[in-house]
C-alpha atoms as a PDB file:
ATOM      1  CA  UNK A   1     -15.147  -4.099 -29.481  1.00  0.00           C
ATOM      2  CA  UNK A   2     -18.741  -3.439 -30.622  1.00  0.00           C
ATOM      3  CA  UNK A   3     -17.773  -2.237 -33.788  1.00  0.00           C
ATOM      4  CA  UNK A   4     -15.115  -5.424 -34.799  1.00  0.00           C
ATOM      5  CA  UNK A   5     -18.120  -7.198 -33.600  1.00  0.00           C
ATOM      6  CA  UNK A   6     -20.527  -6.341 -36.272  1.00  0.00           C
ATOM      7  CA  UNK A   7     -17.621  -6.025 -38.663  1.00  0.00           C
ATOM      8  CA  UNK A   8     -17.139  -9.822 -37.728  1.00  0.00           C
ATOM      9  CA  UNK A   9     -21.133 -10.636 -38.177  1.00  0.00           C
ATOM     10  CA  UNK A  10     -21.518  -8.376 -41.305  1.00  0.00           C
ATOM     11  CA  UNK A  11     -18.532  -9.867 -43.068  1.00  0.00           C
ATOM     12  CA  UNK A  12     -19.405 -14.209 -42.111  1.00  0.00           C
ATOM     13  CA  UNK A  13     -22.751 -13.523 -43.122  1.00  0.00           C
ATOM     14  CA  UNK A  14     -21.547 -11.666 -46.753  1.00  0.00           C
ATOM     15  CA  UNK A  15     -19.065 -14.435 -47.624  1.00  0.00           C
ATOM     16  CA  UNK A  16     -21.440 -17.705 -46.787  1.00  0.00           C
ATOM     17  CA  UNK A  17     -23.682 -17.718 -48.910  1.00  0.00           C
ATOM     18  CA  UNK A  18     -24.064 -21.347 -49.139  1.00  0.00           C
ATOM     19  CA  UNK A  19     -27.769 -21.622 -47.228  1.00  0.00           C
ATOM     20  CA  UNK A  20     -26.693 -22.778 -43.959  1.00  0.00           C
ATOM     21  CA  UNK A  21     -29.087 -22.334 -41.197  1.00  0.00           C
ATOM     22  CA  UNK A  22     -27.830 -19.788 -38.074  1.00  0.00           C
ATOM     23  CA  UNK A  23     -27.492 -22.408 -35.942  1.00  0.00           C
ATOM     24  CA  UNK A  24     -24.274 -24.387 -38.028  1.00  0.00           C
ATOM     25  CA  UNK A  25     -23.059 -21.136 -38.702  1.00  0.00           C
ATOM     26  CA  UNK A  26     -22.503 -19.921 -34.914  1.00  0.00           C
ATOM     27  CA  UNK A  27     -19.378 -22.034 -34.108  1.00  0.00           C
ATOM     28  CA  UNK A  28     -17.923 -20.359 -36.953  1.00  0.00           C
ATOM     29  CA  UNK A  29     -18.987 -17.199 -35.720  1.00  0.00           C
ATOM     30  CA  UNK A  30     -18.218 -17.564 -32.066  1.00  0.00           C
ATOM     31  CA  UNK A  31     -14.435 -18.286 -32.975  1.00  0.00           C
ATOM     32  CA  UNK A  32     -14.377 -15.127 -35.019  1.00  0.00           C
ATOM     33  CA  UNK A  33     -15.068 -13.123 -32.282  1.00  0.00           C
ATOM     34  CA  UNK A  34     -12.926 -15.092 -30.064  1.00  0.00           C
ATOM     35  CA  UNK A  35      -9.908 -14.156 -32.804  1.00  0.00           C
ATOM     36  CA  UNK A  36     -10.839 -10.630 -33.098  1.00  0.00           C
ATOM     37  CA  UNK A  37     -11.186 -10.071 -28.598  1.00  0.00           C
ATOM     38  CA  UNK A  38      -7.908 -11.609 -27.917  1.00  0.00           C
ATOM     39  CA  UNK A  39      -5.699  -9.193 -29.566  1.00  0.00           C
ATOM     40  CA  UNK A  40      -7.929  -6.563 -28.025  1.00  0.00           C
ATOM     41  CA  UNK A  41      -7.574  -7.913 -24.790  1.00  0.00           C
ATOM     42  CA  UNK A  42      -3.457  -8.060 -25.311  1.00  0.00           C
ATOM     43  CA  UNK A  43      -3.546  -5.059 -25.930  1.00  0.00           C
ATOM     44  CA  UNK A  44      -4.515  -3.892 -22.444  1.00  0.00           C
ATOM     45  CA  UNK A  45      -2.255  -3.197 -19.691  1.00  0.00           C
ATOM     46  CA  UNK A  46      -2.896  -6.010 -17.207  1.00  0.00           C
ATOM     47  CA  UNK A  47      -4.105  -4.986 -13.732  1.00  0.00           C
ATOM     48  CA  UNK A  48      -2.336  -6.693 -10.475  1.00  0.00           C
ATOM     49  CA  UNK A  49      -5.212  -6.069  -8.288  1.00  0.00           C
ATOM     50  CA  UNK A  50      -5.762  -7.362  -4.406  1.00  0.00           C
ATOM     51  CA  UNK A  51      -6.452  -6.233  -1.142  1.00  0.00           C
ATOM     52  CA  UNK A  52      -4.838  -5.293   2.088  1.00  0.00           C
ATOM     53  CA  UNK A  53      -6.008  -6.288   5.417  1.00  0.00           C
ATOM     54  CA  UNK A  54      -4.792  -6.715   9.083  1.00  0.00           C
ATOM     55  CA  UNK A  55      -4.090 -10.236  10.514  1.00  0.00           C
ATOM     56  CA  UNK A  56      -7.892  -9.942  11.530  1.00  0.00           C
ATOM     57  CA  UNK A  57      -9.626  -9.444   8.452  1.00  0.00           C
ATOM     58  CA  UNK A  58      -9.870  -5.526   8.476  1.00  0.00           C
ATOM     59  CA  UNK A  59      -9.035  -3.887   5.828  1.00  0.00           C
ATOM     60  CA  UNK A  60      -6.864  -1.144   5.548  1.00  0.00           C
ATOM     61  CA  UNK A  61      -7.426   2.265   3.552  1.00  0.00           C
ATOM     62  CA  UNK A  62      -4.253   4.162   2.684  1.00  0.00           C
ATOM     63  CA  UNK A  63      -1.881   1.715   2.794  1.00  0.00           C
ATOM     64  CA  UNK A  64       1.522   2.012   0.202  1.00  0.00           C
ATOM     65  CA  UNK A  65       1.324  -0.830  -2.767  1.00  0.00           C
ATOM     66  CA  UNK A  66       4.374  -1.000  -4.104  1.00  0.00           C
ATOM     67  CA  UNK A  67       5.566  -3.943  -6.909  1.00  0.00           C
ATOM     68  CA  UNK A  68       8.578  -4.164  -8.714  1.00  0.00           C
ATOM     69  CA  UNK A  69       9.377  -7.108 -12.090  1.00  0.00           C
ATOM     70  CA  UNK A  70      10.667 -10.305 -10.651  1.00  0.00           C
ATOM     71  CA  UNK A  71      12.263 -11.590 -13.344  1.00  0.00           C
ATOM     72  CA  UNK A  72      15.907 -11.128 -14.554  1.00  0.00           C
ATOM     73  CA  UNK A  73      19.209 -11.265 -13.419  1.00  0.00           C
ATOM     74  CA  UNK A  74      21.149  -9.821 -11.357  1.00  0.00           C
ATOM     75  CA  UNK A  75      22.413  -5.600 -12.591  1.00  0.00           C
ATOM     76  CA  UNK A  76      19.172  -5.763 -14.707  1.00  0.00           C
ATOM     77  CA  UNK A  77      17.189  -2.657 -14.201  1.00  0.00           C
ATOM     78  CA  UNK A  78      14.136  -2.498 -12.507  1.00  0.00           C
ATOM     79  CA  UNK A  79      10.972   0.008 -11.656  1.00  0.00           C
ATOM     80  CA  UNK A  80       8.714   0.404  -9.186  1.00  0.00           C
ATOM     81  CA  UNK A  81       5.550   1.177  -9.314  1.00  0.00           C
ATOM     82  CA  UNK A  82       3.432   2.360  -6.105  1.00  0.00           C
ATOM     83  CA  UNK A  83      -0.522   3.181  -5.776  1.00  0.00           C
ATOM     84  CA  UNK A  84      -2.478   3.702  -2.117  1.00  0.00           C
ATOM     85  CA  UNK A  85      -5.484   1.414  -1.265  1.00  0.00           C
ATOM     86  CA  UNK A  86      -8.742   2.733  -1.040  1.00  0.00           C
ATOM     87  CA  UNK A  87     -11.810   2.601   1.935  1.00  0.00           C
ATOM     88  CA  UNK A  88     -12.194  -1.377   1.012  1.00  0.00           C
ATOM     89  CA  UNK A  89      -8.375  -2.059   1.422  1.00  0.00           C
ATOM     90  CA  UNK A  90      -8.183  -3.122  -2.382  1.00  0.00           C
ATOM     91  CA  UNK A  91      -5.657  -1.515  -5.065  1.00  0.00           C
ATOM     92  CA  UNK A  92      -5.095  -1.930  -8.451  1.00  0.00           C
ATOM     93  CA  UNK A  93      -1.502  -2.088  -9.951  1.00  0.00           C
ATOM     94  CA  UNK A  94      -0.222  -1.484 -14.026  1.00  0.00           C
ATOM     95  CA  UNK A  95       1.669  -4.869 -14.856  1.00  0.00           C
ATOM     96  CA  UNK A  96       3.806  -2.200 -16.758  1.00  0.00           C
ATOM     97  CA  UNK A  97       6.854  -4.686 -18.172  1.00  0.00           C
ATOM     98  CA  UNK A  98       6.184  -6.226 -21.350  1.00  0.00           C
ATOM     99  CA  UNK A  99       8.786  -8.218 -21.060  1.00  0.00           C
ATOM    100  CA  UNK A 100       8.060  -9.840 -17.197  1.00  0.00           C
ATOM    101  CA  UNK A 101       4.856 -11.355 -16.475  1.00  0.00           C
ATOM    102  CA  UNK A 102       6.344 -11.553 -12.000  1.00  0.00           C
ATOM    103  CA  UNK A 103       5.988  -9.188 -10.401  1.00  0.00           C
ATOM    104  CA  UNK A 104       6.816  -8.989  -6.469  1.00  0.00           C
ATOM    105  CA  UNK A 105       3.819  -7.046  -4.446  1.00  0.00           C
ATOM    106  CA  UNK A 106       4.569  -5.356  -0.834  1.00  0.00           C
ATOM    107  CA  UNK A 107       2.117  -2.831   1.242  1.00  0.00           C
ATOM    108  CA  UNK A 108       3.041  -0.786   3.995  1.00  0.00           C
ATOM    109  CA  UNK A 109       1.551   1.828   6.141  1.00  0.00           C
ATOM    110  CA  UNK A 110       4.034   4.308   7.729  1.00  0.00           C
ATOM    111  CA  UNK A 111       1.678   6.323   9.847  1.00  0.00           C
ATOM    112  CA  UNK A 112       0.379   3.782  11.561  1.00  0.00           C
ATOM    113  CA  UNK A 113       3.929   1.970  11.787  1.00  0.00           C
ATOM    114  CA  UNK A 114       3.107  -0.487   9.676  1.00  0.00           C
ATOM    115  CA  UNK A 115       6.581  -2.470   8.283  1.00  0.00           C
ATOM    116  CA  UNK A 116       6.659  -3.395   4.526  1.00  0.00           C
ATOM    117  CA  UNK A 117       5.504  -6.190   3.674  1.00  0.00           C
ATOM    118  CA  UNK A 118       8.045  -7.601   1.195  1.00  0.00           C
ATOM    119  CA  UNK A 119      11.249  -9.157   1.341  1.00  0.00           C
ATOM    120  CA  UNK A 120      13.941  -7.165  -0.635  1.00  0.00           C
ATOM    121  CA  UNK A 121      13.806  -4.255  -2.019  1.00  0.00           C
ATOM    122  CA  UNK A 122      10.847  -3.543   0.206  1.00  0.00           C
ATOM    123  CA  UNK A 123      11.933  -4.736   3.717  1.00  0.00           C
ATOM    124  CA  UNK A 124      12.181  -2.187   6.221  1.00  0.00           C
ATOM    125  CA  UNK A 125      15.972  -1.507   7.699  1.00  0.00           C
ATOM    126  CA  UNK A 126      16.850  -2.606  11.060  1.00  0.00           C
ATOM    127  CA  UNK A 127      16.735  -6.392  12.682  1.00  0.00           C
ATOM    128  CA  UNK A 128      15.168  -9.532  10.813  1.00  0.00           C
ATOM    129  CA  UNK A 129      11.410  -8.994  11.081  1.00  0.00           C
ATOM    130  CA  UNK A 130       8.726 -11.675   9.416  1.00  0.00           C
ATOM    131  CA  UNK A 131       8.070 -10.968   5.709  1.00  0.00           C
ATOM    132  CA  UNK A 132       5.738 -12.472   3.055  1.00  0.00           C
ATOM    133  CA  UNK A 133       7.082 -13.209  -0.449  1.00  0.00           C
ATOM    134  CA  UNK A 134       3.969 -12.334  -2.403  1.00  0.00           C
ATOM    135  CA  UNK A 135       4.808 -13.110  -6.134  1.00  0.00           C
ATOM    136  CA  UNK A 136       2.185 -12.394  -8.882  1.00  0.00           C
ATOM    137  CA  UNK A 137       2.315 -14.299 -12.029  1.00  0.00           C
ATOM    138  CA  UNK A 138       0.140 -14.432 -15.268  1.00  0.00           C
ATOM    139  CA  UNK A 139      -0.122 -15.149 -19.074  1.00  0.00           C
ATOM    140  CA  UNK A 140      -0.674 -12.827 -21.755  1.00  0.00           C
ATOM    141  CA  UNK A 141      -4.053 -13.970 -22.527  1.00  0.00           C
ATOM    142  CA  UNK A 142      -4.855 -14.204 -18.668  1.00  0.00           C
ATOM    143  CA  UNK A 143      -5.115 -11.887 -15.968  1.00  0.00           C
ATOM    144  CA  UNK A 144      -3.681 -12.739 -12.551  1.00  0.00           C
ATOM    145  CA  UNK A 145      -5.467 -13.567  -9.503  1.00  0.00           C
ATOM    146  CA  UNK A 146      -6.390 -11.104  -7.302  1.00  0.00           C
ATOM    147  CA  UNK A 147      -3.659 -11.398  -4.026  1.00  0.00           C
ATOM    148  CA  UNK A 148      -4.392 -10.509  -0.406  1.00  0.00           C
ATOM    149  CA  UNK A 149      -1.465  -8.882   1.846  1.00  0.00           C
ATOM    150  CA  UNK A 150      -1.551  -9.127   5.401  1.00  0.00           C
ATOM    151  CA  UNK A 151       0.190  -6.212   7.701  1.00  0.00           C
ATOM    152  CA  UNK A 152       1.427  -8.371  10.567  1.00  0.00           C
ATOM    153  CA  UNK A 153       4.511  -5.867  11.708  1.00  0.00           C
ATOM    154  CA  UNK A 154       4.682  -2.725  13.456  1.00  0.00           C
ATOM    155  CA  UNK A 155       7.814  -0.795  14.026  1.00  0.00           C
ATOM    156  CA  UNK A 156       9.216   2.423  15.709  1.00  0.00           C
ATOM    157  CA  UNK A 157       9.807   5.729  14.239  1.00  0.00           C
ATOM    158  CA  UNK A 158      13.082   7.824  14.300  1.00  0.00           C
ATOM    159  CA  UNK A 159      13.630  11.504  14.256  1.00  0.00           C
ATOM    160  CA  UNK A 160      16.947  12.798  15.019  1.00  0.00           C
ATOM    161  CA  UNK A 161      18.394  16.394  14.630  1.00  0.00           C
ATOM    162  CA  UNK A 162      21.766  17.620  14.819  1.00  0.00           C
ATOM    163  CA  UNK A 163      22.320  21.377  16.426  1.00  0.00           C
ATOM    164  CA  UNK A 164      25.462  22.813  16.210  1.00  0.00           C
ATOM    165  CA  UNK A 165      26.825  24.619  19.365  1.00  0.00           C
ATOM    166  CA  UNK A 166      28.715  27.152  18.013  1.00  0.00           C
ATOM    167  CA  UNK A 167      26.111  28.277  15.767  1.00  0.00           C
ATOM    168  CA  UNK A 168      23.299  27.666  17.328  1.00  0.00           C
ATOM    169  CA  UNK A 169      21.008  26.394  14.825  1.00  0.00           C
ATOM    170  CA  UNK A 170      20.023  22.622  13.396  1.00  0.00           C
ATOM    171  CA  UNK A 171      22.598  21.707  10.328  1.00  0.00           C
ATOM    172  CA  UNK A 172      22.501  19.263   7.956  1.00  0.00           C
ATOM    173  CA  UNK A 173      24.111  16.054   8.955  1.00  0.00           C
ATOM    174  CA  UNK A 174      24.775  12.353   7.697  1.00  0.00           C
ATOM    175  CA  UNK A 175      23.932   9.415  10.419  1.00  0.00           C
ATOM    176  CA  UNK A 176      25.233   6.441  10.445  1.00  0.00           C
ATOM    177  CA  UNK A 177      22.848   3.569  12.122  1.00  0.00           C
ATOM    178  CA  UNK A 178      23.719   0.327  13.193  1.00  0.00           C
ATOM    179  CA  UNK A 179      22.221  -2.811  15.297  1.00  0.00           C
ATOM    180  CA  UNK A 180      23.234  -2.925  18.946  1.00  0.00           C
ATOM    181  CA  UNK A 181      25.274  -5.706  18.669  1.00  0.00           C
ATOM    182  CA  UNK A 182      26.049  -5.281  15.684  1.00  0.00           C
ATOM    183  CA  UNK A 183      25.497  -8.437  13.491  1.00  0.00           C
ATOM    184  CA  UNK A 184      26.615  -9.810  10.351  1.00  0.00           C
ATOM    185  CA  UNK A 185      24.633  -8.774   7.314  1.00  0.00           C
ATOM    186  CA  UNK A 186      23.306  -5.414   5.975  1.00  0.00           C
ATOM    187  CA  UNK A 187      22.179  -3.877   9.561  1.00  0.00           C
ATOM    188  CA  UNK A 188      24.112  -0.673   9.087  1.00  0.00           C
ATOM    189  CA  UNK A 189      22.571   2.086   6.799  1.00  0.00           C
ATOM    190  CA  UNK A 190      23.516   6.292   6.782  1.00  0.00           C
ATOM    191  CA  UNK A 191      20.313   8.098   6.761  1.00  0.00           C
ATOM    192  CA  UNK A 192      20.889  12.247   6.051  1.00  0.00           C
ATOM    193  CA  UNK A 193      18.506  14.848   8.135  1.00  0.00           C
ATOM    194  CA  UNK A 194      16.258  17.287   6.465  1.00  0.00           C
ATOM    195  CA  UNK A 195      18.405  19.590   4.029  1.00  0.00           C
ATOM    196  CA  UNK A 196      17.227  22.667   6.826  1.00  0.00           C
ATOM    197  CA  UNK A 197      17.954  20.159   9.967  1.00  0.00           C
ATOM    198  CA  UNK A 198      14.694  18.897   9.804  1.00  0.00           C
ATOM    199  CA  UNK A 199      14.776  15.580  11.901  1.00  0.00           C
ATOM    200  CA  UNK A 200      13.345  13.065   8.810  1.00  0.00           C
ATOM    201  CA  UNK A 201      10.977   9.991  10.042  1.00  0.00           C
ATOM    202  CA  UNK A 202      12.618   6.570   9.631  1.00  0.00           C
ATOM    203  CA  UNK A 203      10.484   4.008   9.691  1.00  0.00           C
ATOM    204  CA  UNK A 204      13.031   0.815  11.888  1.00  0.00           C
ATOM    205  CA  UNK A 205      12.005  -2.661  12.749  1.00  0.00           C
ATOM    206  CA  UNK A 206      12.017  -3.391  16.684  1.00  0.00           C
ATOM    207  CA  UNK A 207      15.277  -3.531  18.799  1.00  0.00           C
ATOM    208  CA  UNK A 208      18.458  -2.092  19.639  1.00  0.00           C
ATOM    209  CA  UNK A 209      19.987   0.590  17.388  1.00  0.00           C
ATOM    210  CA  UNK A 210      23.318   3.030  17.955  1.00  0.00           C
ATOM    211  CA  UNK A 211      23.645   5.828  16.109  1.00  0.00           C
ATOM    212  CA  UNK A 212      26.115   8.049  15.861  1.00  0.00           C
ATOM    213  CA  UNK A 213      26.773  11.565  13.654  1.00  0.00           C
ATOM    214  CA  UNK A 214      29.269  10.795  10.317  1.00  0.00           C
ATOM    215  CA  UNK A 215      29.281  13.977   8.825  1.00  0.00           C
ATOM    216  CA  UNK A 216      28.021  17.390   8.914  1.00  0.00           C
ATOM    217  CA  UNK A 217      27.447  20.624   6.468  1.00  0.00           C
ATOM    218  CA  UNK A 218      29.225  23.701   7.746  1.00  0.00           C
ATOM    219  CA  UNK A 219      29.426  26.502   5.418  1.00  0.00           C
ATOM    220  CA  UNK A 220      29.229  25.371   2.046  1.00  0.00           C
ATOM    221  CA  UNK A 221      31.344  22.162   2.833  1.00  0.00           C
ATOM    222  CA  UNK A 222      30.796  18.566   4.257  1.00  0.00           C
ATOM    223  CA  UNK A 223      32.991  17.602   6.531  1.00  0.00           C
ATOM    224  CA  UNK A 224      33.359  13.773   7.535  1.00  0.00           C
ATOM    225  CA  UNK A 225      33.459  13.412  11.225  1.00  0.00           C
ATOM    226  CA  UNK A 226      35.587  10.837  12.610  1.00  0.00           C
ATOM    227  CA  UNK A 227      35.425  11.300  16.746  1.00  0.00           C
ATOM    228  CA  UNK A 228      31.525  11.213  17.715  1.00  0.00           C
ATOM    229  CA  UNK A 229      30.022   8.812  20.446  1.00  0.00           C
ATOM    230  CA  UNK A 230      27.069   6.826  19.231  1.00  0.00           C
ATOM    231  CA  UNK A 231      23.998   7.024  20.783  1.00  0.00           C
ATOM    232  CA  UNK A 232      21.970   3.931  21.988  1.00  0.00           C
ATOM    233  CA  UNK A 233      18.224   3.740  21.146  1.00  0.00           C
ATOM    234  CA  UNK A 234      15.047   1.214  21.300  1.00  0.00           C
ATOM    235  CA  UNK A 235      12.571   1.098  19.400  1.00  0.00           C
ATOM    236  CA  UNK A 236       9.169  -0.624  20.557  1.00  0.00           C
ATOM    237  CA  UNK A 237       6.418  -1.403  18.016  1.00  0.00           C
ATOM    238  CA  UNK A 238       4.496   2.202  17.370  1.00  0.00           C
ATOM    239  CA  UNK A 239       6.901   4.026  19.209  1.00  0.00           C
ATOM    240  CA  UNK A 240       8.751   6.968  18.737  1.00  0.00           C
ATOM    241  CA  UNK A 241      12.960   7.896  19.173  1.00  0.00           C
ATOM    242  CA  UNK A 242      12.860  11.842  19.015  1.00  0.00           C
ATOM    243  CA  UNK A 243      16.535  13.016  20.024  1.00  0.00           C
ATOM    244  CA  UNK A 244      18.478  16.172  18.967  1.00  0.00           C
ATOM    245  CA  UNK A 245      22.592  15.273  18.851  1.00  0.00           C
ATOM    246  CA  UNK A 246      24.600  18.430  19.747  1.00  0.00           C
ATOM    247  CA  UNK A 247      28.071  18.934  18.438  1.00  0.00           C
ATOM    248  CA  UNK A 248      31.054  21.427  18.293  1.00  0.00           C
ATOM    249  CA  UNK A 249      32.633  22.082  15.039  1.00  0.00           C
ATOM    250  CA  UNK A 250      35.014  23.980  17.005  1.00  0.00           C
ATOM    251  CA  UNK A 251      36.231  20.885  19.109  1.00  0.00           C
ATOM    252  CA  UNK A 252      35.811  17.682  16.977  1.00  0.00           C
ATOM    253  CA  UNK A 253      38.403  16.058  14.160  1.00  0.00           C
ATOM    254  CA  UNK A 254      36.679  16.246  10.764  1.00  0.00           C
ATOM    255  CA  UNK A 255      38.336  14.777   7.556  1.00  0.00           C
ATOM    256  CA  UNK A 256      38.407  15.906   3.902  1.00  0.00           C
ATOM    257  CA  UNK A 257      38.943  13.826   0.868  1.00  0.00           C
ATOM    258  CA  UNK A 258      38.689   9.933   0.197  1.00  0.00           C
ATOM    259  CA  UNK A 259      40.826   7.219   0.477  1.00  0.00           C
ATOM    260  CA  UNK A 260      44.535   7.825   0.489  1.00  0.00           C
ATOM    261  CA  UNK A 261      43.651  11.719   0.031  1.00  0.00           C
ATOM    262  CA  UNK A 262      42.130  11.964   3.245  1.00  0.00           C
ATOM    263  CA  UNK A 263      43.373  14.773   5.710  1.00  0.00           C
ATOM    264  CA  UNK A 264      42.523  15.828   9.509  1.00  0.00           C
ATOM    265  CA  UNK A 265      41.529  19.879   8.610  1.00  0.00           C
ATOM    266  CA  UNK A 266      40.418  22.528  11.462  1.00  0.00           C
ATOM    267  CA  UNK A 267      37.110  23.175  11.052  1.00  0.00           C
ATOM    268  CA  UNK A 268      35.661  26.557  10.422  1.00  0.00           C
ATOM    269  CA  UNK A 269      35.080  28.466  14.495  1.00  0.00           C
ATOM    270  CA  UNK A 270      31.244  29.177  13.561  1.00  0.00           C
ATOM    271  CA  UNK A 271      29.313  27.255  11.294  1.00  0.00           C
ATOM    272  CA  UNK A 272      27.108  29.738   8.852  1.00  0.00           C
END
């Protein structure tokens, strides 16, 4: 910048030569630079930049920023791009599309239960829970405002492992989760364990849940289970559901295949 600068100076002063004082000759010389910074400045990634507090002011360190292009159409592609905030609650965000100048903006904080922010893609799964729509916009030649995002949602955590009997040991399993009643819309959503059995936190809004084991890893094979009870479960706002799901291979109906291939197999006596 310094050096187009004096470039700019150097070269108005070379090719006046006419005798006018400084002072006539600064407009000119002002717009120069203005023509030579702009391009610089487009140049530059744009920051999204903002802050996250709680409904009371405070702000929050280590909370997930997350924003994702909202422009387009619907099977466009889009990325997301995530950063954490820092002691002062504030973040700063690439505006990495060249091609969208929207971007939507959600913050989270799972450790301390903290729902997303955002509507979709961001919102957490479970019931309807109060979201803000924060939408960043700016020009090429502009940068955007700085936004604020206010945590105003606490959920419950879930942890569930499945142990099979005859083995003995935690296995890999697919769960299928529902509301309790179940409702119209997208409140159903599989969530797998830990590769190892390892009971995976799941971040739910508040309320009723079932849940109940869809398919399991025994051996080298999956097998999709077709017979298991669900399991009933609230969640409170920073609470926990910690709950280890037994089952038999031995003694329930598992399936193979998709669609019209699908068979009832016997399952392998011990799972290894």
């Amino acid at each position: 910048m310094s050096g187009a600068f004096v470039f700019a100076v150097n070269n108005h002063y070379h090719l006046s030569g006419n005798g006018a004082s400084p002072m006539k000759r600064l407009p000119r010389l002002l717009f120069t630079l203005y023509m030579v910074a702009m391009p610089l400045y487009a140049q530059k990634e744009p920051q999204i930049t903002g802050t996250v507090v709680l409904a009371d002011g405070t702000p929050v360190e280590g909370a997930d920023v997350a924003t994702i292009q909202d422009c387009g159409s619907v099977g466009d592609s889009y990325e997301t791009r995530k950063v954490v905030s820092d002691v002062s609650g504030r973040f700063s965000l690439p505006a990495f599309d060249p091609q969208c100048r929207r971007y939507q903006i959600s913050a989270s904080k799972q450790d301390d239960y903290w729902l997303p922010t955002g509507d979709f893609p961001f919102r957490a799964f479970g019931k309807d829970y109060p979201v803000q729509r924060v939408v960043v916009q700016f020009s090429a030649r502009r940068p955007p405002e700085p936004v604020r995002i206010v945590l105003n949602q606490r959920g419950g955590k879930v942890a569930i492992q499945v142990r099979e009997v005859s083995s003995r040991r935690f296995i890999w399993a697919d769960l299928a989760f529902e509301c309790d009643p179940p409702q119209k819309g997208t409140c159903q959503a599989a969530m797998p364990t830990g590769l190892e059995g390892s009971g995976t936190n799941q971040l739910f809004s508040p309320g009723n849940y079932s849940v109940q084991v869809a398919s399991v890893m025994c051996g080298d094979k999956i097998f999709s289970v077709t017979d298991q009870p669900k399991m009933r479960m609230t969640l409170t706002p920073g609470g926990d559901f910690k709950k280890v799901i037994e089952v038999d291979i031995r003694a329930i109906k598992v399936v193979e295949g998709f669609g019209r291939g699908q068979r009832v197999v016997a399952a392998p006596p011990i799972c290894k």
